[in-house]
N, C-alpha and C. Protein backbone atom coordinates (compact mmCIF):
# COMPACT_ATOMS: atom_id res chain seq x y z
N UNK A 1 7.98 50.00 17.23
CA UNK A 1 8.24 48.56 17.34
C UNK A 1 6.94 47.78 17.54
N UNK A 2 6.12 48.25 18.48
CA UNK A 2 4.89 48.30 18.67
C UNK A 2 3.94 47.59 17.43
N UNK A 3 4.09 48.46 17.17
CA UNK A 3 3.18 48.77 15.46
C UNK A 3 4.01 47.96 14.42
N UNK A 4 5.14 47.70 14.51
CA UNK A 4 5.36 46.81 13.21
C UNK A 4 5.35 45.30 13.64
N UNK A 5 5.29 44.95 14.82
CA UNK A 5 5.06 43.66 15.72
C UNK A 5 3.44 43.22 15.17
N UNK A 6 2.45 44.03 15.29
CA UNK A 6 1.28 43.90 15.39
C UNK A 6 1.08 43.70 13.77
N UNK A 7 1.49 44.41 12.74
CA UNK A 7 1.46 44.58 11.73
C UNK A 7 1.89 42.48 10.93
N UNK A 8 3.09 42.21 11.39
CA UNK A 8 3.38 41.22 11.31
C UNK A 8 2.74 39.83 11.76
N UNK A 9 1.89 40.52 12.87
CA UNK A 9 1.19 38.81 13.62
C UNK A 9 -0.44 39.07 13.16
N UNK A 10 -0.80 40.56 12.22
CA UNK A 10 -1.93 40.38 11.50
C UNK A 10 -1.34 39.28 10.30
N UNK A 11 -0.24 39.88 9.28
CA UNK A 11 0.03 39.03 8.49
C UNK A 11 0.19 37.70 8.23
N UNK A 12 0.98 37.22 9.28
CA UNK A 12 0.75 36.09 10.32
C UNK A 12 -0.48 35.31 9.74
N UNK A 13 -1.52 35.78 10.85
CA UNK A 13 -3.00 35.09 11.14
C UNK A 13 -3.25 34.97 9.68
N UNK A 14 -3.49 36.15 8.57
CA UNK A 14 -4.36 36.50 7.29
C UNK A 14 -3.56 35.21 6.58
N UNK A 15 -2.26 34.63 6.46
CA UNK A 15 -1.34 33.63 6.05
C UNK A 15 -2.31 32.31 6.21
N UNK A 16 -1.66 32.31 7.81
CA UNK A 16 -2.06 30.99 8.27
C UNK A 16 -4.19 30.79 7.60
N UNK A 17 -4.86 31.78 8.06
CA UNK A 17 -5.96 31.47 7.43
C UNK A 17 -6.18 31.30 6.21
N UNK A 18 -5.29 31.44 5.29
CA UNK A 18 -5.09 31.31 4.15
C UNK A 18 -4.98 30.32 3.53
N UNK A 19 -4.28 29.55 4.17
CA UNK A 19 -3.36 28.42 4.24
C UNK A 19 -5.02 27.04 4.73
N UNK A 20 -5.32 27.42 5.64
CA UNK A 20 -6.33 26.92 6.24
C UNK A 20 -7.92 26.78 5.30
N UNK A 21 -7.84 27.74 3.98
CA UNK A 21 -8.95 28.09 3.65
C UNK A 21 -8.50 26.73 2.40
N UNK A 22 -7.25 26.94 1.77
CA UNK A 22 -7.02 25.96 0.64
C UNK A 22 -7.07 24.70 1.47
N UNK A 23 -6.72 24.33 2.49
CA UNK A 23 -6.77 23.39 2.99
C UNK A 23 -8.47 22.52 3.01
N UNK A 24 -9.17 23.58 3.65
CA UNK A 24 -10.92 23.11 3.26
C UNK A 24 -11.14 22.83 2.11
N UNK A 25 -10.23 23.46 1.36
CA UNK A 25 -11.40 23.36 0.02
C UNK A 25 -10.66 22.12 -0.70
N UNK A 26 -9.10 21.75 -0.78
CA UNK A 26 -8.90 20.53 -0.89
C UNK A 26 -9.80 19.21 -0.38
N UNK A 27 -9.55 19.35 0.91
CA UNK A 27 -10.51 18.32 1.54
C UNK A 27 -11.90 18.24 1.21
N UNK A 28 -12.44 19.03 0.92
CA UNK A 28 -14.23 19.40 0.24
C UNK A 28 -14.04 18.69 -0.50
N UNK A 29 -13.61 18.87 -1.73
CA UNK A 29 -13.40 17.84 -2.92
C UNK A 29 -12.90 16.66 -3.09
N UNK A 30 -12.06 16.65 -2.14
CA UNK A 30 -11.18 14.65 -2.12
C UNK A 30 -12.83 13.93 -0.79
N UNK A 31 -13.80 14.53 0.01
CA UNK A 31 -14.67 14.14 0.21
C UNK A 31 -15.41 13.94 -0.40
N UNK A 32 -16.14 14.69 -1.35
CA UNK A 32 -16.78 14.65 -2.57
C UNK A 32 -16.39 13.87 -3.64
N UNK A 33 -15.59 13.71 -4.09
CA UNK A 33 -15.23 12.74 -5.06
C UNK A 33 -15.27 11.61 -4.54
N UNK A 34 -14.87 11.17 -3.27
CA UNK A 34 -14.65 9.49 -2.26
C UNK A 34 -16.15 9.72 -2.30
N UNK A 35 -17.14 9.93 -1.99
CA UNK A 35 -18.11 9.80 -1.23
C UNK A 35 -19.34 9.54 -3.26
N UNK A 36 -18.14 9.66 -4.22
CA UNK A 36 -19.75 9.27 -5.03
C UNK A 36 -19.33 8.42 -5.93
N UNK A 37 -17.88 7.53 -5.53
CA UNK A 37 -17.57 6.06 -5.38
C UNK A 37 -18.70 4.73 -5.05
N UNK A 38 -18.98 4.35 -5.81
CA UNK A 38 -19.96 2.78 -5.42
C UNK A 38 -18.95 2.06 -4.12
N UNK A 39 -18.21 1.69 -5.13
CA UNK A 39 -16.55 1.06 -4.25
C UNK A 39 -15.36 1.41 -4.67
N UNK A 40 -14.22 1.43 -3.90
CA UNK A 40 -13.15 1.64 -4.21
C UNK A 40 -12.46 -0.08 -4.08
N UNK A 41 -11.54 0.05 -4.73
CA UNK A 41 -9.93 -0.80 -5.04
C UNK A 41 -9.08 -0.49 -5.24
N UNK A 42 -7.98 -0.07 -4.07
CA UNK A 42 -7.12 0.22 -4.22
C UNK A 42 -5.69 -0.96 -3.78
N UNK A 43 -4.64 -0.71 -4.31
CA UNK A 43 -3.31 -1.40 -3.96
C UNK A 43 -2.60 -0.36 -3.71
N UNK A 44 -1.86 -0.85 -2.53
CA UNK A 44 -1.18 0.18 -1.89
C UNK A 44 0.12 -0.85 -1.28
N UNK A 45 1.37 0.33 -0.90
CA UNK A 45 2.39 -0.49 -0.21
C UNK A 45 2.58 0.58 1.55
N UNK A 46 2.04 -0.45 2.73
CA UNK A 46 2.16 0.06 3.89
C UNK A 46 3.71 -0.15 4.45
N UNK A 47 4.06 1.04 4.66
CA UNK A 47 5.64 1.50 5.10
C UNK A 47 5.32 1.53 6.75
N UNK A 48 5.77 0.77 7.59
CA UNK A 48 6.23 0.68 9.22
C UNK A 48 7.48 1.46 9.17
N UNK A 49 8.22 2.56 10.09
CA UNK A 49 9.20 2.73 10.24
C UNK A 49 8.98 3.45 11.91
N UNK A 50 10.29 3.11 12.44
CA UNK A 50 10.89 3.90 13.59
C UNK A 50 12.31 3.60 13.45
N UNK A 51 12.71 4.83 13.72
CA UNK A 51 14.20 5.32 13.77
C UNK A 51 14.73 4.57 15.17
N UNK A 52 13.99 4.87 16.25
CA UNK A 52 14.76 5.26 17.66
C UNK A 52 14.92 3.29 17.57
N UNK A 53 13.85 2.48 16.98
CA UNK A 53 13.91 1.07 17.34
C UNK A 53 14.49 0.06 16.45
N UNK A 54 14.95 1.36 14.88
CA UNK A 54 15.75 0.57 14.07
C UNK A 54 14.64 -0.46 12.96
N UNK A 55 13.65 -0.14 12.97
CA UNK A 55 12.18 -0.45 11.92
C UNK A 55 12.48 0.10 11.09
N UNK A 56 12.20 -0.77 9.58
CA UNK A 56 11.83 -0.22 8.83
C UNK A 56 11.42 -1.51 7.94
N UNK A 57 9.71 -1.61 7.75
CA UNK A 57 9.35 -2.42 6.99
C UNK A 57 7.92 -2.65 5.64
N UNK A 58 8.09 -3.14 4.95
CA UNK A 58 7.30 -2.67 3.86
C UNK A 58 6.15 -3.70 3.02
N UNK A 59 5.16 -3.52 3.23
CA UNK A 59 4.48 -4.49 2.87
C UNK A 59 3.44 -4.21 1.87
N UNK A 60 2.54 -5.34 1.14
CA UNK A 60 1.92 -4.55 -0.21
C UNK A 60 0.48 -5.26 0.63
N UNK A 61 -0.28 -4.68 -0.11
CA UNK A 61 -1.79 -4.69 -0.04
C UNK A 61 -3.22 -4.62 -0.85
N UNK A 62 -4.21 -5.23 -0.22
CA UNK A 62 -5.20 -4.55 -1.49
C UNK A 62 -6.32 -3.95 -0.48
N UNK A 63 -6.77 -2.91 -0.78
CA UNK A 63 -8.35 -2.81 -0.01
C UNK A 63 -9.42 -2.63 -0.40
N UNK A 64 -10.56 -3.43 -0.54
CA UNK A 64 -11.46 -2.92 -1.09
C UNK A 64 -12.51 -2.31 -0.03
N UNK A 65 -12.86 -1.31 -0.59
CA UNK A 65 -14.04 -1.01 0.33
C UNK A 65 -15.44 -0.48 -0.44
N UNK A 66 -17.10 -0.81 0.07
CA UNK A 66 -17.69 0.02 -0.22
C UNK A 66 -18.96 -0.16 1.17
N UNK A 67 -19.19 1.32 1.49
CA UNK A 67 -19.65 2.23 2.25
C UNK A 67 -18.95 0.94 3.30
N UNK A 68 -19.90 0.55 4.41
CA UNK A 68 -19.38 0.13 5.92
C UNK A 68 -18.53 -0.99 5.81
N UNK A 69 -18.92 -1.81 4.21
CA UNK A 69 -17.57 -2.98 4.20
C UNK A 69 -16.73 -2.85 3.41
N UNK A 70 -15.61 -4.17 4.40
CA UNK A 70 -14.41 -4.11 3.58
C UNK A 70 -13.63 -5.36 3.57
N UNK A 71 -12.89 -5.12 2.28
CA UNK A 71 -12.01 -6.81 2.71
C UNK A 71 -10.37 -6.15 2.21
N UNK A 72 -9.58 -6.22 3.06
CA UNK A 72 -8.44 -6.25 3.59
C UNK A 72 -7.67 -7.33 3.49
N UNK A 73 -6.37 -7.36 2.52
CA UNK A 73 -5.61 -8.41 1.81
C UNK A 73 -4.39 -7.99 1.88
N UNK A 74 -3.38 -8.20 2.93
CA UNK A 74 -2.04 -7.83 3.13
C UNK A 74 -1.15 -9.07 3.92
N UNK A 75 0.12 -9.26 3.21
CA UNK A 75 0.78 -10.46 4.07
C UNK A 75 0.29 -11.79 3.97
N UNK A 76 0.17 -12.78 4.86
CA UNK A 76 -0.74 -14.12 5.11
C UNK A 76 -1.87 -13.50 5.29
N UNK A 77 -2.32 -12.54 5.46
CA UNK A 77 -3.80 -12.38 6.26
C UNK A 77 -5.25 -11.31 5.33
N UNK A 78 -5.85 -11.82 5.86
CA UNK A 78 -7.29 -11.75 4.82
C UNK A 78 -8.26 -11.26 6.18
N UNK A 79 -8.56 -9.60 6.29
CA UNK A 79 -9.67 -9.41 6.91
C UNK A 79 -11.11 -8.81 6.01
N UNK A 80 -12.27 -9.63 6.37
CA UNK A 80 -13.48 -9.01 5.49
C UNK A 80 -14.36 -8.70 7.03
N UNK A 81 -15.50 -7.67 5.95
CA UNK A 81 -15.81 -7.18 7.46
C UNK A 81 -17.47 -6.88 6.55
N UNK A 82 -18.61 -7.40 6.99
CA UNK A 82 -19.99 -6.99 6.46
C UNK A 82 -20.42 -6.42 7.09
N UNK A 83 -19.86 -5.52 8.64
CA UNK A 83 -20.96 -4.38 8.75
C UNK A 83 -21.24 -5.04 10.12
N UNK A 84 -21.16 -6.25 10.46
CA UNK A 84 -22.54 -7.05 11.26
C UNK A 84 -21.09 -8.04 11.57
N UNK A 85 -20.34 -8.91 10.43
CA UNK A 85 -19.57 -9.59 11.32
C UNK A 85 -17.83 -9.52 10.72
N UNK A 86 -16.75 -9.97 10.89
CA UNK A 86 -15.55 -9.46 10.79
C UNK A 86 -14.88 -11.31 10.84
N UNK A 87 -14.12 -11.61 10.04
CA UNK A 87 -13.52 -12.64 9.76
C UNK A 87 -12.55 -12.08 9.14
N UNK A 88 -11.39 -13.09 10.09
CA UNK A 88 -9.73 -12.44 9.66
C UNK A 88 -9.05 -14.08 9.68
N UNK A 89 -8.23 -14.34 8.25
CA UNK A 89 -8.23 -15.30 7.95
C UNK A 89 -6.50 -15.38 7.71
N UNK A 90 -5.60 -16.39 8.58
CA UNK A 90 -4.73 -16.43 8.88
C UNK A 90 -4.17 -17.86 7.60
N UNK A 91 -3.37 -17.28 6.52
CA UNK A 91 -2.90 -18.14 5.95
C UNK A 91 -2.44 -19.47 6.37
N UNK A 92 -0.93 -18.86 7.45
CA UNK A 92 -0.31 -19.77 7.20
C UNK A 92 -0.49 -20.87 8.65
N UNK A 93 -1.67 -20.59 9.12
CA UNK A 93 -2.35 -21.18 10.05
C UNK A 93 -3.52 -22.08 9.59
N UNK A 94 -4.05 -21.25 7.88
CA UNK A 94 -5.38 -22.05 7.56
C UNK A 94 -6.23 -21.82 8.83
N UNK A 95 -6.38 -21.03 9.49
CA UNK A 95 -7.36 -20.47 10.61
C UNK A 95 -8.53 -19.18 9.98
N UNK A 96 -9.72 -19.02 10.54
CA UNK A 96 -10.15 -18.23 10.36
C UNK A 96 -11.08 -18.20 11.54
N UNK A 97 -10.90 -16.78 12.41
CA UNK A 97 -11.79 -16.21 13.31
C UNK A 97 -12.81 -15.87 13.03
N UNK A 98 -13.65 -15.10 13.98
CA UNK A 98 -14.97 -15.05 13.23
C UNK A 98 -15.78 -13.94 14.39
N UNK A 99 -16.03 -12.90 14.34
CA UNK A 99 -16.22 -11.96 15.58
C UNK A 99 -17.38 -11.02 15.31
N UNK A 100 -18.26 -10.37 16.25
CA UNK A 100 -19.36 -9.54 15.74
C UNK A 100 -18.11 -8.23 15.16
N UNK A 101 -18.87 -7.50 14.47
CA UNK A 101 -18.27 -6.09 14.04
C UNK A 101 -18.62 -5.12 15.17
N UNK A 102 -17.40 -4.35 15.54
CA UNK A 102 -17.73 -3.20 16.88
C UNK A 102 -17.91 -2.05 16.06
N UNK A 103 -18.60 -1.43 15.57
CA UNK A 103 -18.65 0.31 14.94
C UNK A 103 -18.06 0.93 15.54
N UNK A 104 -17.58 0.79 16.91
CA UNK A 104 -17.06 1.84 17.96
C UNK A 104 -14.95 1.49 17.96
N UNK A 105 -15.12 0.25 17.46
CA UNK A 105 -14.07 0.10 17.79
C UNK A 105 -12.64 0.55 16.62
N UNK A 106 -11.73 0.73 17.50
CA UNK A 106 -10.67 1.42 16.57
C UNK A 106 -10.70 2.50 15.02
N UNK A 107 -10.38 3.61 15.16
CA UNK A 107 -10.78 4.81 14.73
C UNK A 107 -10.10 4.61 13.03
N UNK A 108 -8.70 3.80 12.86
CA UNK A 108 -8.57 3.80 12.08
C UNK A 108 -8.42 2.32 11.48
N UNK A 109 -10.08 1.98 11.40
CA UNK A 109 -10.51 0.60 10.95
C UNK A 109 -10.81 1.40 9.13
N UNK A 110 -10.20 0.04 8.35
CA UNK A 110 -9.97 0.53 7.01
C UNK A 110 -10.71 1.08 6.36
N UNK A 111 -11.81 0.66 6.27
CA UNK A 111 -13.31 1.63 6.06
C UNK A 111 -13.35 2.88 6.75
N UNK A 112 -12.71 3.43 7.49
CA UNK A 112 -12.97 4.96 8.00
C UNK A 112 -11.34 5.60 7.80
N UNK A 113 -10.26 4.87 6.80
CA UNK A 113 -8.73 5.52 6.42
C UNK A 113 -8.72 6.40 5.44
N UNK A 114 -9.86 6.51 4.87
CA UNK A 114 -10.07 7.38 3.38
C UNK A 114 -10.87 8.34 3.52
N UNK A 115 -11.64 8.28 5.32
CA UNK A 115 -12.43 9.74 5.19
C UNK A 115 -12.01 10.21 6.42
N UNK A 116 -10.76 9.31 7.15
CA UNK A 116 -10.56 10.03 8.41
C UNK A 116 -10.40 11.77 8.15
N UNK A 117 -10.07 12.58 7.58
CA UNK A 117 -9.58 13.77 7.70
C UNK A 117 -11.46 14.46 7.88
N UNK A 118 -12.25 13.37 8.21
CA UNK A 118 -13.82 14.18 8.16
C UNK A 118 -14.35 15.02 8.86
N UNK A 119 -13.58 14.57 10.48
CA UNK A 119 -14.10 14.90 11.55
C UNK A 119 -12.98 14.47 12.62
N UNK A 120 -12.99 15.75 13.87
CA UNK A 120 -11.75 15.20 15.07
C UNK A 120 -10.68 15.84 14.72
N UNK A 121 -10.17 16.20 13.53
CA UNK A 121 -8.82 17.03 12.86
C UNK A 121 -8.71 18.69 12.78
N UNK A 122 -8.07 19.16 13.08
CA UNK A 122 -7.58 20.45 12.33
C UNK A 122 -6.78 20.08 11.44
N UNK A 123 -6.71 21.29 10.60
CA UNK A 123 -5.76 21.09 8.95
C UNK A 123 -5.46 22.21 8.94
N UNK A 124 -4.46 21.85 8.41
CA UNK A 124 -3.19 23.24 7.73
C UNK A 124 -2.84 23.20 6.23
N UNK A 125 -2.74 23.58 4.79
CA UNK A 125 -2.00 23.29 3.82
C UNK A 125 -0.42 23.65 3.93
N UNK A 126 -0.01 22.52 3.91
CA UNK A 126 1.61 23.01 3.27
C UNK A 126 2.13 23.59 2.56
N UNK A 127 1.56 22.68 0.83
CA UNK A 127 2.14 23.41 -0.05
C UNK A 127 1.60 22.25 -1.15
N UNK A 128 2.63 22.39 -2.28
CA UNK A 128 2.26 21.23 -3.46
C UNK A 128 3.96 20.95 -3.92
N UNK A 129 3.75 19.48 -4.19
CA UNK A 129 4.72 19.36 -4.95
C UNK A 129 4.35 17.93 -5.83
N UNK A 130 5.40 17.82 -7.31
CA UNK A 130 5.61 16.83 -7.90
C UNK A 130 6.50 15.69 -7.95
N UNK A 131 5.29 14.57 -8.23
CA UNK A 131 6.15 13.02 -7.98
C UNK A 131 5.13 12.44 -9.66
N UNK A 132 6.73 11.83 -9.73
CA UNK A 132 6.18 11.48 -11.33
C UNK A 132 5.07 11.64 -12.06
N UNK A 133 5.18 13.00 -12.36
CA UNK A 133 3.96 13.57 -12.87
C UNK A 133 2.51 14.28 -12.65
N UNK A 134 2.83 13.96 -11.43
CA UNK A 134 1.26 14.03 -10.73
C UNK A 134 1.75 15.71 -9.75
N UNK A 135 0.90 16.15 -9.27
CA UNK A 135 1.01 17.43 -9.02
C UNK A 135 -0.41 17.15 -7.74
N UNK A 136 1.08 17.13 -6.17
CA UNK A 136 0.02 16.53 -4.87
C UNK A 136 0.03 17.63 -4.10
N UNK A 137 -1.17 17.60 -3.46
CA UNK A 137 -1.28 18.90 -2.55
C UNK A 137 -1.21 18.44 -1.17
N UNK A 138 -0.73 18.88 -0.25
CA UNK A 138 -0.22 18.46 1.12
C UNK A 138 -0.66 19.47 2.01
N UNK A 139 -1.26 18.27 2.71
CA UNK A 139 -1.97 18.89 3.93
C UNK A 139 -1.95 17.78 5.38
N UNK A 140 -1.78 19.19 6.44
CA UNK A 140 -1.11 18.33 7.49
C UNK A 140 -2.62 18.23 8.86
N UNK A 141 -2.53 16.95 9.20
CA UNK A 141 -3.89 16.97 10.23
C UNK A 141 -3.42 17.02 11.41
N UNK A 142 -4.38 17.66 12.46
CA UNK A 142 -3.95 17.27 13.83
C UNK A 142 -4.96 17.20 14.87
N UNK A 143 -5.11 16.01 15.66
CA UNK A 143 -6.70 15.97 16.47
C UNK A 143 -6.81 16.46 16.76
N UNK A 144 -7.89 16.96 17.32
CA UNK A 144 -8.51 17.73 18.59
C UNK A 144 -8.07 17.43 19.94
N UNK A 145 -8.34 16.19 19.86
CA UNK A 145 -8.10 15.36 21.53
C UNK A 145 -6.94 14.73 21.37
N UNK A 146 -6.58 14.44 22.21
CA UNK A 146 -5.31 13.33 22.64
C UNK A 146 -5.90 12.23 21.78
N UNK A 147 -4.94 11.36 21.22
CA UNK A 147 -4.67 10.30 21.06
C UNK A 147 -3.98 9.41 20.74
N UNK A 148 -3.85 8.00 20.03
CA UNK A 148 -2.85 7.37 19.46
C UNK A 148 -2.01 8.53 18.73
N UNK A 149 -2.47 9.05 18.05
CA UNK A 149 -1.60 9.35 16.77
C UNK A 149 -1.10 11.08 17.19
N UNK A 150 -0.19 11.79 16.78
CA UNK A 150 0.15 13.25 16.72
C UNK A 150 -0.22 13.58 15.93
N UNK A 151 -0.35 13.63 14.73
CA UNK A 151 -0.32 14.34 13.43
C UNK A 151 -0.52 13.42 12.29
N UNK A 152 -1.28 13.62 11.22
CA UNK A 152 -1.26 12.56 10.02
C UNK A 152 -1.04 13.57 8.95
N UNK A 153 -0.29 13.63 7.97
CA UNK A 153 0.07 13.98 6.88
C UNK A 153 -0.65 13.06 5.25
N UNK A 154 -1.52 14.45 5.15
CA UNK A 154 -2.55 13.48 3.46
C UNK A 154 -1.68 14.31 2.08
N UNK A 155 -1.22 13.19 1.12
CA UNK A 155 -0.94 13.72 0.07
C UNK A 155 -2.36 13.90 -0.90
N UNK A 156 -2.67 14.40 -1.49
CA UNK A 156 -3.67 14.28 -2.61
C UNK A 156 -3.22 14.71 -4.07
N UNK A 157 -3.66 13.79 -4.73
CA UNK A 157 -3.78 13.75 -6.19
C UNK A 157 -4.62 15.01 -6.71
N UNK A 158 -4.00 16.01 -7.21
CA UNK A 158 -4.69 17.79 -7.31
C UNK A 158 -5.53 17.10 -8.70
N UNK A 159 -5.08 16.64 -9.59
CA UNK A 159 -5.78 16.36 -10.74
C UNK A 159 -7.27 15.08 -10.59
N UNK A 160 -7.55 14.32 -9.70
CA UNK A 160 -8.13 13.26 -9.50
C UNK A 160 -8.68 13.31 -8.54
N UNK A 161 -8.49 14.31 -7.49
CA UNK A 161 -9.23 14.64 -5.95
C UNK A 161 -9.18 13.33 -5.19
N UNK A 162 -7.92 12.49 -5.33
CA UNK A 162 -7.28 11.52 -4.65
C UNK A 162 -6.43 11.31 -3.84
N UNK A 163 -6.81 10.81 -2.40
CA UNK A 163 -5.58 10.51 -1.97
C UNK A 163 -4.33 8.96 -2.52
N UNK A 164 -3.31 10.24 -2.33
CA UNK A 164 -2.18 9.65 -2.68
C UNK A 164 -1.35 8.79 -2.09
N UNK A 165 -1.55 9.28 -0.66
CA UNK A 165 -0.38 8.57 0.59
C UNK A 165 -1.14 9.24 1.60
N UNK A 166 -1.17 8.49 2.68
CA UNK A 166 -1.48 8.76 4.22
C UNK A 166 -0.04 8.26 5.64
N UNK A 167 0.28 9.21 6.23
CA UNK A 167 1.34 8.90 6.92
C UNK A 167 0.68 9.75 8.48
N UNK A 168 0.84 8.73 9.15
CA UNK A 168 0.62 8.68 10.62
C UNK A 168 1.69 8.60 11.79
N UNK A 169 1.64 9.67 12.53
CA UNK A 169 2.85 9.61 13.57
C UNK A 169 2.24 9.59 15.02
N UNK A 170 2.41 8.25 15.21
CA UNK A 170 2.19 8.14 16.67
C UNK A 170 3.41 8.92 17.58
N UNK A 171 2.73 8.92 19.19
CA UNK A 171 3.60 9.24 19.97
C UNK A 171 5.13 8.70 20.45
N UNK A 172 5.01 7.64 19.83
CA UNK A 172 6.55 6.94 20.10
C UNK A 172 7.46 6.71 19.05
N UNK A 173 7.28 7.98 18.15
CA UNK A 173 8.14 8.08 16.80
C UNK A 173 8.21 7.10 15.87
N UNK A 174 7.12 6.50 15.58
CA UNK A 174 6.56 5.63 15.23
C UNK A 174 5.67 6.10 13.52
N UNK A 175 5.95 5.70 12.56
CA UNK A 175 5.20 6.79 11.41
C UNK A 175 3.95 4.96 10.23
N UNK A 176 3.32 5.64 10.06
CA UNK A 176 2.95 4.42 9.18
C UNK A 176 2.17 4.78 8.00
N UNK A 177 3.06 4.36 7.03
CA UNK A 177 2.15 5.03 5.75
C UNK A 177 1.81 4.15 4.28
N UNK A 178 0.43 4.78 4.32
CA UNK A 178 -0.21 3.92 3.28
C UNK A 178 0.14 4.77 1.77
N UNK A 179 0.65 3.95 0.75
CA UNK A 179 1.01 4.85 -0.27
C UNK A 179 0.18 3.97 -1.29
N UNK A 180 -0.53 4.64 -1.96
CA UNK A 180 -1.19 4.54 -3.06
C UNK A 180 -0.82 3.73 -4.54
N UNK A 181 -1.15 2.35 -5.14
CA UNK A 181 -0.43 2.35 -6.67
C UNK A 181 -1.18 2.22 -7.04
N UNK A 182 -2.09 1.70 -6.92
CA UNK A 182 -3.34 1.50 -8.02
C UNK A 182 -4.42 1.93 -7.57
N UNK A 183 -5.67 2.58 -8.27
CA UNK A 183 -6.94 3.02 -7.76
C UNK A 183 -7.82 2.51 -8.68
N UNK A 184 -9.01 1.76 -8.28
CA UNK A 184 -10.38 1.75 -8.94
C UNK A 184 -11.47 1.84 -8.71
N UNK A 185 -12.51 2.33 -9.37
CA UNK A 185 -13.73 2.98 -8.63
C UNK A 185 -14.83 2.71 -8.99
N UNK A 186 -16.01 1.82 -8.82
CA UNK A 186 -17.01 1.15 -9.61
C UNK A 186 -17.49 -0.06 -9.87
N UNK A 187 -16.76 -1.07 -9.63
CA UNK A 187 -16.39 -2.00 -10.31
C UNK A 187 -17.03 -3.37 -9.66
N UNK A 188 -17.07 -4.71 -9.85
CA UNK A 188 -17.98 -5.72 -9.49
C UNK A 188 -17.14 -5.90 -8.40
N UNK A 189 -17.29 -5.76 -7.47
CA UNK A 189 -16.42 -6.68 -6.23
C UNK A 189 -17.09 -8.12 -5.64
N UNK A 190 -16.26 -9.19 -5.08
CA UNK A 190 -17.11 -10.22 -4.60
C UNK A 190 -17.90 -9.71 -2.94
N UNK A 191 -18.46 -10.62 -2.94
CA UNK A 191 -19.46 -10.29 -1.46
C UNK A 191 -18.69 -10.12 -0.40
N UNK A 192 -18.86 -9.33 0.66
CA UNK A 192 -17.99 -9.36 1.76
C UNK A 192 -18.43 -10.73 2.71
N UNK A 193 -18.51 -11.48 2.37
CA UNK A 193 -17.86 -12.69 3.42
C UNK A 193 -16.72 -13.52 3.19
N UNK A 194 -17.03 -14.38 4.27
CA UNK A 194 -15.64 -15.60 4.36
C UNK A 194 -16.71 -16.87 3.65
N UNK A 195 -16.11 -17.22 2.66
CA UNK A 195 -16.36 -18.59 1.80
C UNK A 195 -15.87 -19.73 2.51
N UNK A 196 -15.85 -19.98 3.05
CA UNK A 196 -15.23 -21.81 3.73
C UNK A 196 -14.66 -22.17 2.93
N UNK A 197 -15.62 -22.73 1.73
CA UNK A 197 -15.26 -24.11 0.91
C UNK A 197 -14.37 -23.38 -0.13
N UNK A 198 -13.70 -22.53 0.05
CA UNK A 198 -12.42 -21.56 -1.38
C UNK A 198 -11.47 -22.15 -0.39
N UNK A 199 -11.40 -22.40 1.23
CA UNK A 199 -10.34 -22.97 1.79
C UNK A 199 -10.12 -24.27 2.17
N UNK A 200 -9.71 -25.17 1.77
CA UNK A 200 -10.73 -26.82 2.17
C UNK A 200 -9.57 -26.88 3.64
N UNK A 201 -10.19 -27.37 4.98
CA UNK A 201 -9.71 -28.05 6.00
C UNK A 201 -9.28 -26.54 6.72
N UNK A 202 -10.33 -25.82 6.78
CA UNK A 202 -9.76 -24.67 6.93
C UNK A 202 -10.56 -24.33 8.40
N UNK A 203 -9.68 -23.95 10.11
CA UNK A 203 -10.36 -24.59 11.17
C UNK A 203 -11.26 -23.35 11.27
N UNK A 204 -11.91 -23.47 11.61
CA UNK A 204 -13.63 -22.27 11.64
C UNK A 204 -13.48 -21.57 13.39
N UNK A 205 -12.92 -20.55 13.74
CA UNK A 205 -13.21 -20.40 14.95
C UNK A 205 -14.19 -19.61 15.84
N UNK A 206 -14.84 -19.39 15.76
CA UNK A 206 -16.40 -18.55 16.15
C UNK A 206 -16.28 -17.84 17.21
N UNK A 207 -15.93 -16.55 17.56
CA UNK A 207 -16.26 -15.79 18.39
C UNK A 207 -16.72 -15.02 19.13
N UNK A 208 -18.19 -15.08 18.09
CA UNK A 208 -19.60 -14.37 18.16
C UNK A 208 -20.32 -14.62 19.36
């Protein structure tokens, strides 16, 4: 009994490392491919849900990012961010704040959502499966340390070394996921600031 116990929790481990090895080498390449991007543009639709509170809500988006900036376009609201300062621009207020940029602050600031799986995570592969056509490989993260989140689940695009969808489960059953529709990679983007005069009467609030 002995011996076929032991036999089984080698198999076990040789699995799970197995599992662990496709998992690196996915991620190697969806880093590698993000990382020799000028900029990205993507549109995506962010899914809010909790069960226990009866949530469930769905919103569309755009993000552009390249290396430390980004401008963030979802709902009424418009955040751009140059690295140095952060303006978040409230439609239906015609308001716009205006704040230094913290590098330190919040882990999953949009510029660091596409390489979170870099660092801080263990990974596991799941498995693969197909959604209209595309053939995604699934892999499940989990911090090191305590924090906001339990676990984040990355789909990737096996053919494009893309992520597909990102889904996050906080501790209060709480899930939030960014799903992928459009991707572009290269391309002229405008400057990361806030323009004033594109908003006329638009109140300036300075928090710097």
């Amino acid at each position: 009994m002995n011996k076929l116990f032991t036999i089984a929790l080698i198999a076990l481990s040789t699995s799970i490392f197995a599992q662990d090895q496709v998992a690196k080498e996915v991620l190697d390449k969806l880093s590698t491919t993000t990382k020799s991007y000028k900029n990205m543009t993507v549109s995506f639709d962010f899914i809010l849900e909790n069960k226990s509170q009866d949530i469930s809500e769905t919103q569309s988006g755009l993000l552009v990012l390249e290396g430390d900036n980004f401008r963030l376009e979802i709902e009424e609201q418009t955040i751009i961010n140059d690295g140095e300062s952060q303006w978040v621009y409230l439609a239906d207020m015609n308001e716009v704040q205006i704040m230094e940029h913290d590098p330190e602050d919040e882990m999953m600031s949009p510029n660091k959502l596409f390489t979170i799986y870099e660092e801080g995570y263990k990974y596991t592969y799941i498995g693969a499966s197909s959604e209209k056509g595309k053939r995604l490989q699934l892999i499940d993260l989990f911090p090191e340390e305590s924090g906001e989140f339990m676990k984040i689940k990355l789909s990737v695009d096996a053919a494009k070394n893309q992520i597909h969808s990102i889904t996050m489960h906080d501790k209060h059953g709480g899930t939030y996921t960014y799903l992928v529709k459009s991707f572009k990679s290269n391309t002229e983007v405008k400057p990361f600031t806030f323009n004033s005069s594109e908003f006329p009467n638009v109140e300036v609030i300075d928090l710097r």
